[in-house]
N, C-alpha and C. Protein backbone atom coordinates (compact mmCIF):
# COMPACT_ATOMS: atom_id res chain seq x y z
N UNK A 1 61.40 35.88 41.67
CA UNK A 1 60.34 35.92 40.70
C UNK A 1 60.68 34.96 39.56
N UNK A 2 59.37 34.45 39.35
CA UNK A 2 60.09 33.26 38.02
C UNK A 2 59.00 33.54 36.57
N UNK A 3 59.25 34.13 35.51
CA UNK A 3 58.72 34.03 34.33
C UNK A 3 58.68 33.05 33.61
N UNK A 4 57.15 32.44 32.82
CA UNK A 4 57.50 31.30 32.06
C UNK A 4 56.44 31.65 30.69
N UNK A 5 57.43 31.30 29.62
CA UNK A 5 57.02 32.13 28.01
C UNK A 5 56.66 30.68 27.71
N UNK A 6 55.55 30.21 27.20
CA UNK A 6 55.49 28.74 26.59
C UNK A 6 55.12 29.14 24.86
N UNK A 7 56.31 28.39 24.41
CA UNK A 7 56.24 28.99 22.88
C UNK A 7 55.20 28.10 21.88
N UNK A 8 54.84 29.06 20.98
CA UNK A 8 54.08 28.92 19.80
C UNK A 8 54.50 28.85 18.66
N UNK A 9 53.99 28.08 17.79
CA UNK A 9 54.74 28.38 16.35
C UNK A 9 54.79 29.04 15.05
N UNK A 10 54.01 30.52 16.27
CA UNK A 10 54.52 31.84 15.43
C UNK A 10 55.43 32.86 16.12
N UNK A 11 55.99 32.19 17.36
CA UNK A 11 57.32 33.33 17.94
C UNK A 11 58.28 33.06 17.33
N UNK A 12 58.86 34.52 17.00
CA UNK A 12 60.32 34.17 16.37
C UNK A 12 61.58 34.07 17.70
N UNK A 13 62.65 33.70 17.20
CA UNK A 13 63.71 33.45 17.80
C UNK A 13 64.25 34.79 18.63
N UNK A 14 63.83 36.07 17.56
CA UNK A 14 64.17 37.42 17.94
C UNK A 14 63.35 37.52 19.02
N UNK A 15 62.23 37.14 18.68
CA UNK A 15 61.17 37.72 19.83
C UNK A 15 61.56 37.02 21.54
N UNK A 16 61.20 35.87 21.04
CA UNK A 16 61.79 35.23 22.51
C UNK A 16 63.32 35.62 22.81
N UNK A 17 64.51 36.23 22.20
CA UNK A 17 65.41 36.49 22.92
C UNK A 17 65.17 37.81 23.50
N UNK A 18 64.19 38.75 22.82
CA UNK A 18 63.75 40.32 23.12
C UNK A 18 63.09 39.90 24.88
N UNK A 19 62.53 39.29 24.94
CA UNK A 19 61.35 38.53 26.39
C UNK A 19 62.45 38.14 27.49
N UNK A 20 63.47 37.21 27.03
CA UNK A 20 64.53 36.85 27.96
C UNK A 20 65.28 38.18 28.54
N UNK A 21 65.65 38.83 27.29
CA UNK A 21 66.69 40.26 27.89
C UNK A 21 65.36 41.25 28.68
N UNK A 22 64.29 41.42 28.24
CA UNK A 22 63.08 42.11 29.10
C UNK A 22 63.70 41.64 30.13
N UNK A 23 62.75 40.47 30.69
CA UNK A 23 62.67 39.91 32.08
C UNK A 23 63.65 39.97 33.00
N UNK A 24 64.56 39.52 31.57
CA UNK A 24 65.90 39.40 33.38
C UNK A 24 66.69 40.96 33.76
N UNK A 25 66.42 41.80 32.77
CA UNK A 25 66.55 43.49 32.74
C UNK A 25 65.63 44.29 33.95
N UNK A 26 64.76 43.40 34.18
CA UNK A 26 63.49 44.04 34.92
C UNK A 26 64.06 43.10 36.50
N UNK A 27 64.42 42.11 36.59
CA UNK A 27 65.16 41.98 37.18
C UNK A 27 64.42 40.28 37.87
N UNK A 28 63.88 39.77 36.78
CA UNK A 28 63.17 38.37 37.12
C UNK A 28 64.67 37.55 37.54
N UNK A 29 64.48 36.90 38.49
CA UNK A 29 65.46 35.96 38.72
C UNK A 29 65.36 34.89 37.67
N UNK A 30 64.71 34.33 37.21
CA UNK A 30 64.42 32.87 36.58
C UNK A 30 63.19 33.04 35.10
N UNK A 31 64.05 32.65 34.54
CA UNK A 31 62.84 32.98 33.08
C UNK A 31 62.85 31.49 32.66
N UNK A 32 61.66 30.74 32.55
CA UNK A 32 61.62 29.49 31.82
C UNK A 32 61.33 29.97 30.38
N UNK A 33 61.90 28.68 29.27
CA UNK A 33 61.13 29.09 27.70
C UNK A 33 60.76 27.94 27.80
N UNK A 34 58.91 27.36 27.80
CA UNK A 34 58.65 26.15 27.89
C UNK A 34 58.70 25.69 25.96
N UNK A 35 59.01 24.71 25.39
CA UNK A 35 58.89 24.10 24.03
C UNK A 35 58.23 22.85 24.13
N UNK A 36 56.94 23.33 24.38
CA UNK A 36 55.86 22.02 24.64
C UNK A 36 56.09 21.00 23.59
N UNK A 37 56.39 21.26 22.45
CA UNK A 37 56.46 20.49 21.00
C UNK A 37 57.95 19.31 21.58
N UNK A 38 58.80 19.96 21.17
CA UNK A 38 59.63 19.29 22.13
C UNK A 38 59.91 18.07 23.25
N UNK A 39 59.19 19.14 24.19
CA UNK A 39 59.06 18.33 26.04
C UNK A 39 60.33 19.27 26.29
N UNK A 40 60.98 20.24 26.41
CA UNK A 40 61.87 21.04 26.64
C UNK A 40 61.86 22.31 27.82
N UNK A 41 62.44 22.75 28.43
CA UNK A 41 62.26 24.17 29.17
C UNK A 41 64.41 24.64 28.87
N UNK A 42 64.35 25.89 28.41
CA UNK A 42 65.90 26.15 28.90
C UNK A 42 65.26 27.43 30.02
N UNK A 43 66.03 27.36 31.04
CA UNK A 43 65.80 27.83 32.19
C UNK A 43 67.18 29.15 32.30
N UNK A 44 66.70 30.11 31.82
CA UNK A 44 67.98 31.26 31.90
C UNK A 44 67.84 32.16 33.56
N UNK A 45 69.30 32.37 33.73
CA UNK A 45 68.86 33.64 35.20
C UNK A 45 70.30 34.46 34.42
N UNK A 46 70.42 36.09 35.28
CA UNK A 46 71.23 36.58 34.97
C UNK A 46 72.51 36.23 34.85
N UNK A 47 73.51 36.83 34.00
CA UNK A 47 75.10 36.11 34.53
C UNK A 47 75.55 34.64 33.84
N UNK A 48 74.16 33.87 34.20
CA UNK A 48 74.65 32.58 33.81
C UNK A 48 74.46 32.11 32.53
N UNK A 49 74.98 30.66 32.42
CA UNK A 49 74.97 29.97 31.18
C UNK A 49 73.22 29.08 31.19
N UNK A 50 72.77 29.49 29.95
CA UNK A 50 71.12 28.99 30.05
C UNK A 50 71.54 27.30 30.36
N UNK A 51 70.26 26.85 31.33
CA UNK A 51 70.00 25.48 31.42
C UNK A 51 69.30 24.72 30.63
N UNK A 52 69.39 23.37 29.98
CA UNK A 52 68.36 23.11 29.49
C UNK A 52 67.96 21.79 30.18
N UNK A 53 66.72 21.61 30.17
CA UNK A 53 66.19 20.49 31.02
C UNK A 53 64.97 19.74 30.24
N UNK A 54 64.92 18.47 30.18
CA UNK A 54 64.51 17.88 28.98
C UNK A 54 63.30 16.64 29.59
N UNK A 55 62.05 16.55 28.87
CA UNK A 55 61.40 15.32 29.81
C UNK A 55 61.59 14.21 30.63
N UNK A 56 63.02 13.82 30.34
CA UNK A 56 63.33 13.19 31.09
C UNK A 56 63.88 13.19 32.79
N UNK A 57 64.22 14.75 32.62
CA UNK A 57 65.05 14.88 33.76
C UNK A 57 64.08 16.05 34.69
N UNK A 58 64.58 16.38 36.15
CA UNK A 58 63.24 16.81 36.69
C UNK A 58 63.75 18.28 37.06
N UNK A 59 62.49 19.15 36.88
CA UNK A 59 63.09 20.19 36.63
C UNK A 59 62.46 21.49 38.47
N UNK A 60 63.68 21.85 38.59
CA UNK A 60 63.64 23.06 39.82
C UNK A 60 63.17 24.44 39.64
N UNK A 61 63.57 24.82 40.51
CA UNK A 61 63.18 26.16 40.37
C UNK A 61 64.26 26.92 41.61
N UNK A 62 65.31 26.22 42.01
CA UNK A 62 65.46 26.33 43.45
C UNK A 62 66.99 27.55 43.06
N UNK A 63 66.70 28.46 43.71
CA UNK A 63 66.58 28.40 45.13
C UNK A 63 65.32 29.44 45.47
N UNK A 64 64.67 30.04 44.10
CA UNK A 64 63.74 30.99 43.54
C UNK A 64 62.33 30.07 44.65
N UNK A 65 62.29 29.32 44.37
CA UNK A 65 61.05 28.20 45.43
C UNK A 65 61.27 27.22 45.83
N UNK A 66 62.14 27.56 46.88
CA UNK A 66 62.18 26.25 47.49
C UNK A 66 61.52 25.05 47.95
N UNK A 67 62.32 24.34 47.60
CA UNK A 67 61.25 22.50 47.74
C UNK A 67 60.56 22.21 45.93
N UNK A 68 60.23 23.29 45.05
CA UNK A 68 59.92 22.58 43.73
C UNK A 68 60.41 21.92 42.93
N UNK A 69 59.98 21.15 43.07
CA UNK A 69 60.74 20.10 42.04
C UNK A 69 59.07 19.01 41.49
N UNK A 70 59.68 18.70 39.64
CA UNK A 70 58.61 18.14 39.05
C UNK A 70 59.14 17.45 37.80
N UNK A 71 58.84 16.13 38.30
CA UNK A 71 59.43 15.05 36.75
C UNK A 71 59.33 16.06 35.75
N UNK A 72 60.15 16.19 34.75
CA UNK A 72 59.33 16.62 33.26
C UNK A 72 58.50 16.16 32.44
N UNK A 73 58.23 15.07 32.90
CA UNK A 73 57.36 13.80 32.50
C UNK A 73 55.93 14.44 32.57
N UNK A 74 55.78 14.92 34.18
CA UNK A 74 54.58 15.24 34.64
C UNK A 74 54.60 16.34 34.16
N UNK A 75 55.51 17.18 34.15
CA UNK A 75 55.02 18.77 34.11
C UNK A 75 54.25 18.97 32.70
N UNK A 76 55.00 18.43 31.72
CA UNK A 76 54.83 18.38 30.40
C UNK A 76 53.30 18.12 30.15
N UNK A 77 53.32 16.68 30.93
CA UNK A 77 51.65 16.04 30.75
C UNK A 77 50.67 17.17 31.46
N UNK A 78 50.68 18.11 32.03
CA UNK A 78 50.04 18.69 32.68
C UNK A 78 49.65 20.21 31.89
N UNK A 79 50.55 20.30 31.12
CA UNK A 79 50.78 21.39 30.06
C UNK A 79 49.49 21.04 29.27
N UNK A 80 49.13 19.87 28.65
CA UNK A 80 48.34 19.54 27.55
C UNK A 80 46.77 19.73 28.31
């Protein structure tokens, strides 16, 4: 399962870490935090150290869906 929170600039920091510990408590494999402002996603799963992945570089989802993969270039532009 993959969750994705695309932030606004009235979430607080508390709030989106309250959403991360939800999700992955409930037992989401993959939580994106998209930062459209940015061009940003950090990509957290349990256990691990959060990813961050930046417009430039192309961002997965794997092994949660296999085969996705998407410039950040595009994903971003697709956001708007």
């Amino acid at each position: 399962m993959l969750a994705i929170e695309i932030l606004s600039s009235s979430d607080t920091q508390d709030e989106i870490d309250e959403k991360i510990d939800d999700y992955l408590a409930a037992g989401v494999a993959l939580v994106w935090i998209v930062d459209a402002h940015d061009q940003t996603v950090t990509i957290y799963r349990a256990g691990m150290e959060p990813e961050f992945v930046n417009v430039r570089q192309e961002l997965t989802a794997e092994p949660r869906l296999p085969g996705f993969r998407v410039a950040g270039k595009e994903f971003f532009a697709r956001l708007v």
